[in-house]
N, C-alpha and C. Protein backbone atom coordinates (compact mmCIF):
# COMPACT_ATOMS: atom_id res chain seq x y z
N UNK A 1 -7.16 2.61 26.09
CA UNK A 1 -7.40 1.20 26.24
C UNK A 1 -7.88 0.97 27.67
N UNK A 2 -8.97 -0.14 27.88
CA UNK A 2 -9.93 -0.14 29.20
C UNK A 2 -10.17 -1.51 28.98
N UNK A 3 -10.26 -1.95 30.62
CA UNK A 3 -10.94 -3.40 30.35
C UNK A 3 -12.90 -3.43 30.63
N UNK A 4 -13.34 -3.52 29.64
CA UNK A 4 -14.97 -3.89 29.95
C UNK A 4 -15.32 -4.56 31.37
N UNK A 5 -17.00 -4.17 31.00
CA UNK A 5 -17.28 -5.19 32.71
C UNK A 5 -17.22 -6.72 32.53
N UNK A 6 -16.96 -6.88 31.14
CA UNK A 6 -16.81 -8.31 30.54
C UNK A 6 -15.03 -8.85 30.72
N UNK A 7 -14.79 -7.78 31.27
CA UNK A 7 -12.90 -8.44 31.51
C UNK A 7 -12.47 -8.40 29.92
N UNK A 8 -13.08 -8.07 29.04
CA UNK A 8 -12.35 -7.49 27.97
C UNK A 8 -11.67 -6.51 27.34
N UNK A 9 -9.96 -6.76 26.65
CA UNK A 9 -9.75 -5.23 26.60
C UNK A 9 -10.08 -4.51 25.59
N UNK A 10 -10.24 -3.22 25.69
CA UNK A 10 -11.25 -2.45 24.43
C UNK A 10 -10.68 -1.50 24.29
N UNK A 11 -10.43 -0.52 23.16
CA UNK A 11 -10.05 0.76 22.62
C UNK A 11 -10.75 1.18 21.92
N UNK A 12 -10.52 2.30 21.84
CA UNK A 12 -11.34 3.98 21.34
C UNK A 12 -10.18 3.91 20.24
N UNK A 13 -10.51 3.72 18.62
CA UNK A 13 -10.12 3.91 17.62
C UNK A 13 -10.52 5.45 16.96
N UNK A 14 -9.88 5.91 15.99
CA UNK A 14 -10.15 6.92 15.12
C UNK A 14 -10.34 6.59 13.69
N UNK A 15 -11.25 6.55 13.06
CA UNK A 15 -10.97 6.31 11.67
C UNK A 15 -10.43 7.16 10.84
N UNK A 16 -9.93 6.54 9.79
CA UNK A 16 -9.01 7.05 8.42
C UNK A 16 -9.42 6.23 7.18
N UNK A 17 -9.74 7.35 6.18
CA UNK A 17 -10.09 6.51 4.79
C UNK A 17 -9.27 6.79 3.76
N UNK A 18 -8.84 5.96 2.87
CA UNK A 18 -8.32 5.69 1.78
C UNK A 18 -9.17 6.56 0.82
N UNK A 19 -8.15 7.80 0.32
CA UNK A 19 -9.18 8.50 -1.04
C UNK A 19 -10.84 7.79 -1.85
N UNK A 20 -9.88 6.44 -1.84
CA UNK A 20 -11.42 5.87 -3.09
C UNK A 20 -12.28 5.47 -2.21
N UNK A 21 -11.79 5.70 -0.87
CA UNK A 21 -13.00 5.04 0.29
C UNK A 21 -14.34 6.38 0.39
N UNK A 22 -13.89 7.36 -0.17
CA UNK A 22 -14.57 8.68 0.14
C UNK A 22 -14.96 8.93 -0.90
N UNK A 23 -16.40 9.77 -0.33
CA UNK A 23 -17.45 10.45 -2.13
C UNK A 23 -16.23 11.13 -3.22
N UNK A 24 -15.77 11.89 -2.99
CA UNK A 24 -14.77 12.26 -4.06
C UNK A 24 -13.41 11.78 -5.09
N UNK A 25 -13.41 10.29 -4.06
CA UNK A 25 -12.36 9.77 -4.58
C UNK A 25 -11.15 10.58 -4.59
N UNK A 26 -10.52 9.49 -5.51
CA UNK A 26 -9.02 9.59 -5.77
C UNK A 26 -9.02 10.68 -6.53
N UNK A 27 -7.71 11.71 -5.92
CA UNK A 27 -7.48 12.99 -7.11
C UNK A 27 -6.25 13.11 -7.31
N UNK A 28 -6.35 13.75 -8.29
CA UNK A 28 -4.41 13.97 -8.93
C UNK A 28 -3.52 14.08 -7.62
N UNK A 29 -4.11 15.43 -6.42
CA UNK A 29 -3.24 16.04 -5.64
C UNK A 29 -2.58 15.04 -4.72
N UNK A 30 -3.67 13.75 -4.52
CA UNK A 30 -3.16 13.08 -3.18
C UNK A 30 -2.37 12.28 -3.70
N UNK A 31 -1.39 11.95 -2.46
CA UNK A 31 -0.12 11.29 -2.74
C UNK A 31 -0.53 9.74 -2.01
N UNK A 32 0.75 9.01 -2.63
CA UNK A 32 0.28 7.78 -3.15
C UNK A 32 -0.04 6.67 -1.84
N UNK A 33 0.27 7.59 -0.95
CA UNK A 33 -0.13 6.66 0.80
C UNK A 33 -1.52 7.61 1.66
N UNK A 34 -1.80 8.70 0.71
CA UNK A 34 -2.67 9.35 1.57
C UNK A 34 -3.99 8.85 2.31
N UNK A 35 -4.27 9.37 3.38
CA UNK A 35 -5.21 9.01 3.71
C UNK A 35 -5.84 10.62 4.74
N UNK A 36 -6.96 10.30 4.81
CA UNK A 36 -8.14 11.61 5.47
C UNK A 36 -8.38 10.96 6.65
N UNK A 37 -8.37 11.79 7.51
CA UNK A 37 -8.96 12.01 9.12
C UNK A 37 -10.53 12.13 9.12
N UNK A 38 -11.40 11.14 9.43
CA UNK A 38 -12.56 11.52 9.67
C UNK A 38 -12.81 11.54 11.45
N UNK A 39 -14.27 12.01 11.72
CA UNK A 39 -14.63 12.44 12.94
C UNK A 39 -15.01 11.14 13.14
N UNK A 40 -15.72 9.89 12.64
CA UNK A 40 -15.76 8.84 13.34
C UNK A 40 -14.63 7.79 13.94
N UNK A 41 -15.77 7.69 15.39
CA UNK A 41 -14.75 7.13 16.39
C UNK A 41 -15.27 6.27 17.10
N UNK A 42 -14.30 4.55 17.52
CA UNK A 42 -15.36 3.40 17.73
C UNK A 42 -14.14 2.87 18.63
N UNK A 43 -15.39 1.76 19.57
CA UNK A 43 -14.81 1.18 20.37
C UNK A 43 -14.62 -0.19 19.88
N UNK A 44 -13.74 -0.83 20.25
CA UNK A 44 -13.17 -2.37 19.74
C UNK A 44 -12.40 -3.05 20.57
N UNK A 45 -12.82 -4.35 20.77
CA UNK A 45 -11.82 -5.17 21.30
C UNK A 45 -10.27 -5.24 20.37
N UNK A 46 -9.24 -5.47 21.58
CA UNK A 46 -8.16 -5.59 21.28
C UNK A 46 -8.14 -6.32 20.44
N UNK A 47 -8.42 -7.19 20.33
CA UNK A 47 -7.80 -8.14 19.42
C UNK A 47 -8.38 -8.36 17.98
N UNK A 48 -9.20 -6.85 17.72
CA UNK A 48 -9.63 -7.19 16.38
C UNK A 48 -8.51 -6.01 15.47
N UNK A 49 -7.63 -5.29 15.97
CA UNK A 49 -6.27 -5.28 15.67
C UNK A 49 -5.33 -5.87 15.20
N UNK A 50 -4.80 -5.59 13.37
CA UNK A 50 -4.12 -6.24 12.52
C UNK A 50 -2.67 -5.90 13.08
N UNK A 51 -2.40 -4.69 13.19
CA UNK A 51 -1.56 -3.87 13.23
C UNK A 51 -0.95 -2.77 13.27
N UNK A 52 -0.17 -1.65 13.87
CA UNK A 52 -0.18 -0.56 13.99
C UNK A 52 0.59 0.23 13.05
N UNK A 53 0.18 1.39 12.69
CA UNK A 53 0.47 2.17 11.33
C UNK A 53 1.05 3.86 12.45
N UNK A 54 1.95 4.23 11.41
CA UNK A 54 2.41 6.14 11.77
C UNK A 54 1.35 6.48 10.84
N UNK A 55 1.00 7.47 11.17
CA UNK A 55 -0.08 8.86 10.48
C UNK A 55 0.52 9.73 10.63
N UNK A 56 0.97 10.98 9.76
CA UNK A 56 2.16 11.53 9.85
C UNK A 56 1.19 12.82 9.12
N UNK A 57 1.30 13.99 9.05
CA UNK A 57 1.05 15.42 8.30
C UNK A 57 1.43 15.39 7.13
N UNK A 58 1.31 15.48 5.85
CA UNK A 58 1.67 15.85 4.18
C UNK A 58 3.25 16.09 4.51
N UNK A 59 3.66 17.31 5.56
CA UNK A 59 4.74 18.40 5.24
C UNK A 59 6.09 17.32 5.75
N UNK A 60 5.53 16.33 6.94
CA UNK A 60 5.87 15.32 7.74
C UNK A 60 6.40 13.94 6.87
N UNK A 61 5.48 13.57 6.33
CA UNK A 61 5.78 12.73 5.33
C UNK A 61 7.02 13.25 3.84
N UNK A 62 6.34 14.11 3.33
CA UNK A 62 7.73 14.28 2.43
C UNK A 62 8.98 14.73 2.63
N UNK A 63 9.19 14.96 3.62
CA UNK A 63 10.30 15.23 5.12
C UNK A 63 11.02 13.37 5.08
N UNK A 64 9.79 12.56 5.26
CA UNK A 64 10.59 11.22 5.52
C UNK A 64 10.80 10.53 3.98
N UNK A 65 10.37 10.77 3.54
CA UNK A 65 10.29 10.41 1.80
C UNK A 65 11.60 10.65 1.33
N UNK A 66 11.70 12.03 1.69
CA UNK A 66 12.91 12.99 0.64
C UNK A 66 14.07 11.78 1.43
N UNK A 67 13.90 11.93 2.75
CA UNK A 67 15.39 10.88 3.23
C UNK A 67 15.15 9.73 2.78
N UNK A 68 14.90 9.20 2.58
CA UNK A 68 14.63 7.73 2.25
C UNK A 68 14.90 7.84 0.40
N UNK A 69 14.53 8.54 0.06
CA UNK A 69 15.49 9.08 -1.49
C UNK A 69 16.68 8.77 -1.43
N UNK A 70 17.32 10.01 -0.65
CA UNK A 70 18.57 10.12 -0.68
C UNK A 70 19.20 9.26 -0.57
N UNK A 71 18.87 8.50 0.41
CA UNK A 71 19.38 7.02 1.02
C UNK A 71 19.75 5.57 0.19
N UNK A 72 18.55 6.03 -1.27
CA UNK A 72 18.52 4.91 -2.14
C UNK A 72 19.55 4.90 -3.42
């Protein structure tokens, strides 16, 4: 995060797509929050930010899943 020569603040995002967002779509294997790492990467003012999300590894996620089972 940087302020422009415009006194605005700006970040370097990473994108992530939603299976059906991608040529191959949705497949049996992916699980039901998945999402893909792509190489595009953009700059944006702060404030066009909804909100912040964890991105977590497959092995990572059903690690927090399985507890959150147990729990229920």
């Amino acid at each position: 995060m940087w302020e422009s020569w415009a006194s605005n603040m700006v970040v370097k995002v990473k994108w992530f797509y939603h299976p059906e967002e991608t040529k191959l779509g949705k497949r049996q294997s992916d699980g039901k929050n998945a999402l893909y790492q792509s190489c595009h990467e953009d700059e944006n003012d702060v404030q066009t930010i909804s909100h912040k999300c964890q991105v977590v590894g497959r092995e990572h996620y059903e690690q927090l899943t399985r507890g959150r089972r147990c729990q229920d």
